[in-house]
PDB file of N, CA and C in Angstrom:
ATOM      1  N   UNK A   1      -7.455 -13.080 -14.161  1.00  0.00           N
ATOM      2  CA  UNK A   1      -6.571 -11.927 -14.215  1.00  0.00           C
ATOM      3  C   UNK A   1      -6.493 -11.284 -12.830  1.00  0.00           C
ATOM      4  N   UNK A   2      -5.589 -10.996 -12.352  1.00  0.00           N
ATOM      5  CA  UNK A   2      -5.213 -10.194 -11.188  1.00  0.00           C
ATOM      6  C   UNK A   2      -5.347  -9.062 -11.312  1.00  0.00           C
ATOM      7  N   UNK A   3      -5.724  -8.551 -10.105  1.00  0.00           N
ATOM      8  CA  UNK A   3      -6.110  -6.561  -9.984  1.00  0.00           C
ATOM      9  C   UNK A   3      -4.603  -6.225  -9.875  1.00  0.00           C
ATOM     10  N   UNK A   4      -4.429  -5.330 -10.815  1.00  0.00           N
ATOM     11  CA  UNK A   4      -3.177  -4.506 -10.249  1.00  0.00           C
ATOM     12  C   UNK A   4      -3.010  -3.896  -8.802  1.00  0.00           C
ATOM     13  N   UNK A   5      -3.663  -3.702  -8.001  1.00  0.00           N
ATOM     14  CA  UNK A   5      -3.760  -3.132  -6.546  1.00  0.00           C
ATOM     15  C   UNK A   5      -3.395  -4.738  -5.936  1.00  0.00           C
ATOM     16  N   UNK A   6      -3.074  -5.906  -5.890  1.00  0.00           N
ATOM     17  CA  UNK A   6      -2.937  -7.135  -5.435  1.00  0.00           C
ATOM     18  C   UNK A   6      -1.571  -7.629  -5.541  1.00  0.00           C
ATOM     19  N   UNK A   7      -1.259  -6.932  -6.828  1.00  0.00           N
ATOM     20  CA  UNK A   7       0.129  -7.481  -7.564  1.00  0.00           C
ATOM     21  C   UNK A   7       1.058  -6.641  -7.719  1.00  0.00           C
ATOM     22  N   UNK A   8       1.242  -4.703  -7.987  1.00  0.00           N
ATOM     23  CA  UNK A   8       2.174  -4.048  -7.461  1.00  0.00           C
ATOM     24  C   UNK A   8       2.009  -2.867  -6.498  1.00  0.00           C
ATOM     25  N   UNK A   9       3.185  -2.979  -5.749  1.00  0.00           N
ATOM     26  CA  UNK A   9       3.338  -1.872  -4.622  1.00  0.00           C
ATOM     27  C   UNK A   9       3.419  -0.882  -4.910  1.00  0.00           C
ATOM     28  N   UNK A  10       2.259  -0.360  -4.723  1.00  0.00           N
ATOM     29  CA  UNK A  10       2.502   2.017  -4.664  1.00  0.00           C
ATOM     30  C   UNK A  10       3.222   2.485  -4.323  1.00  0.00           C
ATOM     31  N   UNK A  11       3.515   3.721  -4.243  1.00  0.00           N
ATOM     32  CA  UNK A  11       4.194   4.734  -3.811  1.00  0.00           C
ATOM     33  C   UNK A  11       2.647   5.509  -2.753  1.00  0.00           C
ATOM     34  N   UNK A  12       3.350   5.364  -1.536  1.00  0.00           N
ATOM     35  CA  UNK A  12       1.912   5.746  -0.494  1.00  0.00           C
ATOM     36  C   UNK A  12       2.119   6.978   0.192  1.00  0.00           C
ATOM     37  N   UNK A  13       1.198   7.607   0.385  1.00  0.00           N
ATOM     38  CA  UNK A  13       1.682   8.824   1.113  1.00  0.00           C
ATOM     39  C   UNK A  13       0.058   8.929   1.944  1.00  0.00           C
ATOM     40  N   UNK A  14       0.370   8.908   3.216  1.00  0.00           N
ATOM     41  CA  UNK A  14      -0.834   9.037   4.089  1.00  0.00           C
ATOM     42  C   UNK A  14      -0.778  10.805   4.505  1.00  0.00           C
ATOM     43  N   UNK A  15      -2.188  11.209   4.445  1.00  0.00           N
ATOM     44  CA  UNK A  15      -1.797  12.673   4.984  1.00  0.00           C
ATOM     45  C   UNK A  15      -2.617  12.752   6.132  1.00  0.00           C
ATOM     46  N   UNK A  16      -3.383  11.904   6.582  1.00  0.00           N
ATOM     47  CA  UNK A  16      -4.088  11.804   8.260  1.00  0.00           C
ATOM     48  C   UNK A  16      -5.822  11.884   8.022  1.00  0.00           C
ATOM     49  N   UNK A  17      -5.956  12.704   6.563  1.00  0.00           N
ATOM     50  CA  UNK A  17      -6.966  12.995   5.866  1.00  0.00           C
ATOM     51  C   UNK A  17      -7.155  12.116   4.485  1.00  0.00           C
ATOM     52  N   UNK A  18      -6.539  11.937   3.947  1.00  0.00           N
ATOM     53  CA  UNK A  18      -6.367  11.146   2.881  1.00  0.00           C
ATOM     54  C   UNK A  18      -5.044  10.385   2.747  1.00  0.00           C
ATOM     55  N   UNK A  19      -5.239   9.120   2.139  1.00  0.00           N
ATOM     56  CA  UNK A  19      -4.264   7.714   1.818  1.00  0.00           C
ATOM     57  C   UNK A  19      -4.219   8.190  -0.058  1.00  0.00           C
ATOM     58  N   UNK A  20      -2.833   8.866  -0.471  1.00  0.00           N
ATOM     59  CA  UNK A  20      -3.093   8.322  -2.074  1.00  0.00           C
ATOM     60  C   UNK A  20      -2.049   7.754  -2.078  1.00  0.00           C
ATOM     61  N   UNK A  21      -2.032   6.785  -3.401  1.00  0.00           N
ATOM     62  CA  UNK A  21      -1.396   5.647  -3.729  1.00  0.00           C
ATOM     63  C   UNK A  21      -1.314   5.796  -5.385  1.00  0.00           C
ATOM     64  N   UNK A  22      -0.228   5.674  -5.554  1.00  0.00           N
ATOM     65  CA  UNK A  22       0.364   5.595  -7.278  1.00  0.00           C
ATOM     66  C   UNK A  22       0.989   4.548  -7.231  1.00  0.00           C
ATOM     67  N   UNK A  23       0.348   4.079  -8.756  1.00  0.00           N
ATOM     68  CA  UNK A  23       0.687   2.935  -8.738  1.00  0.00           C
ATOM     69  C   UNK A  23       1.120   3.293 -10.615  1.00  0.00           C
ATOM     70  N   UNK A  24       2.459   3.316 -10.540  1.00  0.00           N
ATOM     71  CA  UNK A  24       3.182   3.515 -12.121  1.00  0.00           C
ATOM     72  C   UNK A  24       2.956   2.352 -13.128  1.00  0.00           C
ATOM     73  N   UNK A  25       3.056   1.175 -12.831  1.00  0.00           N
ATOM     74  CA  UNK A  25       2.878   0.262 -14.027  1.00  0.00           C
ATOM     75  C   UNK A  25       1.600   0.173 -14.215  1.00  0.00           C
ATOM     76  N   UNK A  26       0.535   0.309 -13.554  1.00  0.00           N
ATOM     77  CA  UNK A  26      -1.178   0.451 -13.825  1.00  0.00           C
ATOM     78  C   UNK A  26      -1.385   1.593 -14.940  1.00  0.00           C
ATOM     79  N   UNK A  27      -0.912   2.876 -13.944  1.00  0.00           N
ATOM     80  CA  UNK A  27      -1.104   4.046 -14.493  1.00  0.00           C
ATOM     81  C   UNK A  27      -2.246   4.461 -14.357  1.00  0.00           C
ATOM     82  N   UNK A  28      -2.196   4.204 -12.587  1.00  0.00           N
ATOM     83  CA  UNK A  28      -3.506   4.701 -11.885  1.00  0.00           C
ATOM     84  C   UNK A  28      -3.397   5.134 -10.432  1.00  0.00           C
ATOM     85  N   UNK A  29      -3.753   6.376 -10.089  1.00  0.00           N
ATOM     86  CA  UNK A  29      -3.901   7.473  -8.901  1.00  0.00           C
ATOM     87  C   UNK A  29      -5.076   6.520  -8.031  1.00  0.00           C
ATOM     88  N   UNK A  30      -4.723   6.360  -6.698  1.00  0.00           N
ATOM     89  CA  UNK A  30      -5.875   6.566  -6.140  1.00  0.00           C
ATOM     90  C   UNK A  30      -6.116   7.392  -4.595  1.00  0.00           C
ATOM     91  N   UNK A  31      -6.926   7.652  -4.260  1.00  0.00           N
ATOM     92  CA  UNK A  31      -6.675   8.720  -3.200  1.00  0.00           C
ATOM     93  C   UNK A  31      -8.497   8.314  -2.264  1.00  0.00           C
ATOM     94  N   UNK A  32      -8.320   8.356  -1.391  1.00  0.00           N
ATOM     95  CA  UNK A  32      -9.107   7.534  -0.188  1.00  0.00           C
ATOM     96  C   UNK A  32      -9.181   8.115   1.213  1.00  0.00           C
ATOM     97  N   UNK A  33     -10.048   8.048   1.624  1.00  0.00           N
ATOM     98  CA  UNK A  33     -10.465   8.808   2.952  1.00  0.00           C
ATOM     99  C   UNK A  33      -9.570   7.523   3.863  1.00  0.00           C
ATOM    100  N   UNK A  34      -9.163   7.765   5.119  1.00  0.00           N
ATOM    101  CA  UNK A  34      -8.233   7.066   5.812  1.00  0.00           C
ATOM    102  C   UNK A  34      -9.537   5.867   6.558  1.00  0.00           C
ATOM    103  N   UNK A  35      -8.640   5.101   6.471  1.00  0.00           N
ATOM    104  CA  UNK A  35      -9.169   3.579   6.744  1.00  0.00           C
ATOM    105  C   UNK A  35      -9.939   4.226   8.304  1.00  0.00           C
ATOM    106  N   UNK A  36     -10.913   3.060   8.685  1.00  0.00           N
ATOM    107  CA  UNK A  36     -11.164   2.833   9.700  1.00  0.00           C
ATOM    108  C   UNK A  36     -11.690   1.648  10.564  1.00  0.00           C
ATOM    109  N   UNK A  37     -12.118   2.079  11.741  1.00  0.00           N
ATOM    110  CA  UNK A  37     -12.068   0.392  12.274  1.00  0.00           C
ATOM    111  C   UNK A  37     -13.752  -0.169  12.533  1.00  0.00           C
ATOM    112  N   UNK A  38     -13.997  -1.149  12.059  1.00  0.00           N
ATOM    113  CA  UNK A  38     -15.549  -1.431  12.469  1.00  0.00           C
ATOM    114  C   UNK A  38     -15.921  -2.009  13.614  1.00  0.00           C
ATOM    115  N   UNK A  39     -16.957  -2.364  14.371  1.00  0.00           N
ATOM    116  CA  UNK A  39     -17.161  -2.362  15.621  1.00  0.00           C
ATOM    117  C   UNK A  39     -16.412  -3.843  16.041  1.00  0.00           C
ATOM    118  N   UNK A  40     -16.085  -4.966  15.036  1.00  0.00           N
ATOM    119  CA  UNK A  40     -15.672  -5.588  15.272  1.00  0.00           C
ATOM    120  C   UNK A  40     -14.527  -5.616  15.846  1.00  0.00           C
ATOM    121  N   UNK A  41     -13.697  -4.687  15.963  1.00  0.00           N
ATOM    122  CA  UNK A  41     -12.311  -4.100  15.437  1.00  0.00           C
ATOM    123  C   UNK A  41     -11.429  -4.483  14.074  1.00  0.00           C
ATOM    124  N   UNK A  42     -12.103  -4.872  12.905  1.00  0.00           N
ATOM    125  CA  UNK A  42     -11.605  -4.417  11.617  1.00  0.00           C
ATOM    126  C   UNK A  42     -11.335  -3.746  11.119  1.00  0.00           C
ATOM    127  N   UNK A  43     -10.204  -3.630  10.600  1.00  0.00           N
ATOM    128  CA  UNK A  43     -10.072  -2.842   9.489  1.00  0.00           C
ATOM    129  C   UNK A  43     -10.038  -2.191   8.426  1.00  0.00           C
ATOM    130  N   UNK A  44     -11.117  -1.341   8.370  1.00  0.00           N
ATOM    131  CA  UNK A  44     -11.738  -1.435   7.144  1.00  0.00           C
ATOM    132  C   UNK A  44     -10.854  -0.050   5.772  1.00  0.00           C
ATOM    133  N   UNK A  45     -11.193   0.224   4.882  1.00  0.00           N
ATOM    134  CA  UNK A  45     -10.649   1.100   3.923  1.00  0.00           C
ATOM    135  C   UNK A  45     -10.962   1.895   3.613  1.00  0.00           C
ATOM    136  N   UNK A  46     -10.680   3.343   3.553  1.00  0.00           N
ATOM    137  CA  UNK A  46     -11.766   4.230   3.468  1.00  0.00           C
ATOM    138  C   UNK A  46     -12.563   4.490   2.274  1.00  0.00           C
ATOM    139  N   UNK A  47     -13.126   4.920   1.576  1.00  0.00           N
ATOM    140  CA  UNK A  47     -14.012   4.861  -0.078  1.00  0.00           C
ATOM    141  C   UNK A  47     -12.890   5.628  -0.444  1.00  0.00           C
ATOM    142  N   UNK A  48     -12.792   4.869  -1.670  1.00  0.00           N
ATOM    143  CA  UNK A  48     -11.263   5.390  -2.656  1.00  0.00           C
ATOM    144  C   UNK A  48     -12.181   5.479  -3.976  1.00  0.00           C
ATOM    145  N   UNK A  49     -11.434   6.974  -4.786  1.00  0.00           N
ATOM    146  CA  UNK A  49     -11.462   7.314  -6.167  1.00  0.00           C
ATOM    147  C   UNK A  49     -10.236   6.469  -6.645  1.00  0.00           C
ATOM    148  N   UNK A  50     -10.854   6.135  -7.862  1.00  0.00           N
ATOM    149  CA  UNK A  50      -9.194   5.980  -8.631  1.00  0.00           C
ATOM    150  C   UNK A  50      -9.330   6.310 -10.140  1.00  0.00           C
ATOM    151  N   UNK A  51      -8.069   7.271 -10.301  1.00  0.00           N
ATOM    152  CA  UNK A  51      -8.123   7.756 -11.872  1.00  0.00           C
ATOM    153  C   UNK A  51      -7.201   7.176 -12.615  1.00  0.00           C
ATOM    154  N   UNK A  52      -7.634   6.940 -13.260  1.00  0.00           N
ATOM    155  CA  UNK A  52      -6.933   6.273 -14.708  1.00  0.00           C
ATOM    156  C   UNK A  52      -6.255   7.786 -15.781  1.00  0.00           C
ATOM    157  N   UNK A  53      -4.632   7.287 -15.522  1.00  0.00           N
ATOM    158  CA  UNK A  53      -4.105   8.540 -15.990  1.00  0.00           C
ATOM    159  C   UNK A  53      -3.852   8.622 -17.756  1.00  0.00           C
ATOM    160  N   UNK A  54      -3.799   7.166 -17.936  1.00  0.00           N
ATOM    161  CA  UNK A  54      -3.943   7.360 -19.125  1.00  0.00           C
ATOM    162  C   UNK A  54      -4.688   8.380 -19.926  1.00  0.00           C
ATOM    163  N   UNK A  55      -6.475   7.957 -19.122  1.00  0.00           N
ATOM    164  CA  UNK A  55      -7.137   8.901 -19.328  1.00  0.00           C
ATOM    165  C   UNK A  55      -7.356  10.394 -19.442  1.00  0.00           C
ATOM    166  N   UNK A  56      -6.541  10.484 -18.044  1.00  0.00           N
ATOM    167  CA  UNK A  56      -6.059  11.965 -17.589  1.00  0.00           C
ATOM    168  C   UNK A  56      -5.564  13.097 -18.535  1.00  0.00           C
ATOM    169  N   UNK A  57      -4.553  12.260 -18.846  1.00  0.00           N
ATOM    170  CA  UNK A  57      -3.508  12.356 -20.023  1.00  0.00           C
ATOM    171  C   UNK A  57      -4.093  12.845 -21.573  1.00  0.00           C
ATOM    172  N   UNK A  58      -5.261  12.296 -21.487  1.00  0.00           N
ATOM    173  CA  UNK A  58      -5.494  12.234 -23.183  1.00  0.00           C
ATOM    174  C   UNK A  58      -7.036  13.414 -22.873  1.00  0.00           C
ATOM    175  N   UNK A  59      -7.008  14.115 -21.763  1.00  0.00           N
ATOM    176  CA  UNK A  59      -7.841  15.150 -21.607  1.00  0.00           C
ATOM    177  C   UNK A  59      -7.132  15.949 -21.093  1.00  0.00           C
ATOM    178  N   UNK A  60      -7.028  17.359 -22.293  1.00  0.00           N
ATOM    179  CA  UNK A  60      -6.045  18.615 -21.577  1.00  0.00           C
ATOM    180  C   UNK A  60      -6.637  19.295 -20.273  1.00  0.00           C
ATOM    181  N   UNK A  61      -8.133  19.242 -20.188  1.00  0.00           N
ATOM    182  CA  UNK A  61      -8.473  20.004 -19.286  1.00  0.00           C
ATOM    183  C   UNK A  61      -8.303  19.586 -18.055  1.00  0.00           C
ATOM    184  N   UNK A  62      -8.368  18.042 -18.271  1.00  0.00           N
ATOM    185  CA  UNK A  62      -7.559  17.345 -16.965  1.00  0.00           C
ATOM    186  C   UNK A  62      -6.726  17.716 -16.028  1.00  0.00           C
ATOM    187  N   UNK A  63      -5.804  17.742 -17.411  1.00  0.00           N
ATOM    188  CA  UNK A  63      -4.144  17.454 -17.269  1.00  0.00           C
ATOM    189  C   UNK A  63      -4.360  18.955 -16.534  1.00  0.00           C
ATOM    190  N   UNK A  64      -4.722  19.821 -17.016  1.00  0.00           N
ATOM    191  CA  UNK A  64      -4.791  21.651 -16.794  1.00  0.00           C
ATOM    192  C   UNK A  64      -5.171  21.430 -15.395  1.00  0.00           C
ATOM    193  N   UNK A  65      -6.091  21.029 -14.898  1.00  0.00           N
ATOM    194  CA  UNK A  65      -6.680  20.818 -13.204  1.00  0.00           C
ATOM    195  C   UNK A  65      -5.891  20.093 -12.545  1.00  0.00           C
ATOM    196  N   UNK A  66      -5.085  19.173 -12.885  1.00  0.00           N
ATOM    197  CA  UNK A  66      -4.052  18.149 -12.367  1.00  0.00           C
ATOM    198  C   UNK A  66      -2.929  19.511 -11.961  1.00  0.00           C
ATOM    199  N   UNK A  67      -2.318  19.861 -13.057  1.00  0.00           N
ATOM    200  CA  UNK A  67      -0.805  21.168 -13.226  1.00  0.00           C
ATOM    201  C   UNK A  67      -1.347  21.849 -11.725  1.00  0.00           C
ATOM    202  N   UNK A  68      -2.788  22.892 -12.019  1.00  0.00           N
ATOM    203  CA  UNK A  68      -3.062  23.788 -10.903  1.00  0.00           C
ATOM    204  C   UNK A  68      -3.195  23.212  -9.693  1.00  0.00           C
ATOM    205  N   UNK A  69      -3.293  22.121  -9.402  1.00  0.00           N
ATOM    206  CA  UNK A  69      -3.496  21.782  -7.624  1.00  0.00           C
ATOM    207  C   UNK A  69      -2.154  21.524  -7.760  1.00  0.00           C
ATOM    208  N   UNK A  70      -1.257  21.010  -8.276  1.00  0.00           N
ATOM    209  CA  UNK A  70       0.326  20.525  -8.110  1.00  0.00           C
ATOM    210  C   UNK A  70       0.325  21.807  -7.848  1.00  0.00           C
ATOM    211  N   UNK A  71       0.417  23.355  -8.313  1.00  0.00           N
ATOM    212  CA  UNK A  71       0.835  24.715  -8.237  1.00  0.00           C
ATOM    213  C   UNK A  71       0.865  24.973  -6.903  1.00  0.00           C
ATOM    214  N   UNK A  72      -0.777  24.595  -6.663  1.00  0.00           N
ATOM    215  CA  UNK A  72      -1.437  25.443  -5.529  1.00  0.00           C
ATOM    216  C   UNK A  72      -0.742  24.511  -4.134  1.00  0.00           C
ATOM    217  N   UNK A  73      -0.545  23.334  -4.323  1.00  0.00           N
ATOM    218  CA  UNK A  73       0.099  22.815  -2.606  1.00  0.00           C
ATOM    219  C   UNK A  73       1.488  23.035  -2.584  1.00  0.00           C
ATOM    220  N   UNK A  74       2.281  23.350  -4.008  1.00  0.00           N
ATOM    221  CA  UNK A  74       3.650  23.819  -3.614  1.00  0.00           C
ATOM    222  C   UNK A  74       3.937  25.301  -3.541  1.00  0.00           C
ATOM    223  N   UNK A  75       2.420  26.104  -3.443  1.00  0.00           N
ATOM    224  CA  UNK A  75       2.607  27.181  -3.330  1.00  0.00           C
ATOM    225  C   UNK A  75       3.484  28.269  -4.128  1.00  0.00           C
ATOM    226  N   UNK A  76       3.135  27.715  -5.409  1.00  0.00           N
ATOM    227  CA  UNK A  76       3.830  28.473  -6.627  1.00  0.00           C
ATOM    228  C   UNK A  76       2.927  29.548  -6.767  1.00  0.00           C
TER     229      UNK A  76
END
């Protein structure tokens, strides 16, 4: 079986501080400290959370902490 992160393309948004990545047919968030390079000069990835929204979804208090940071960065 293939990882969904292998097989479809996110929706990416780098903020210089964090890489998140949605990925709609998974139906999974992930959000990651920005890559960096190892002494080799590789490229490495930064440690990524990833939430499973399904999950999200089927916990209101979640969903309630999800709503308030959407509030709070559009400054509602």
């Amino acid at each position: 079986m293939e990882n969904f992160w292998e097989t479809e393309k996110p929706m990416t948004a780098d903020t210089g501080k964090n890489v998140i990545e949605f990925f709609p047919d998974a139906g999974k968030l992930s959000i990651s400290k920005p890559n960096w390079t190892d002494k080799e000069g590789n490229e490495k990835r930064g440690k990524t959370v990833l939430l499973d929204l399904a999950a999200v979804a089927s916990t209101p208090a979640a969903v309630t902490i999800l709503e308030t940071v959407l509030k709070t960065v559009k400054g509602a």
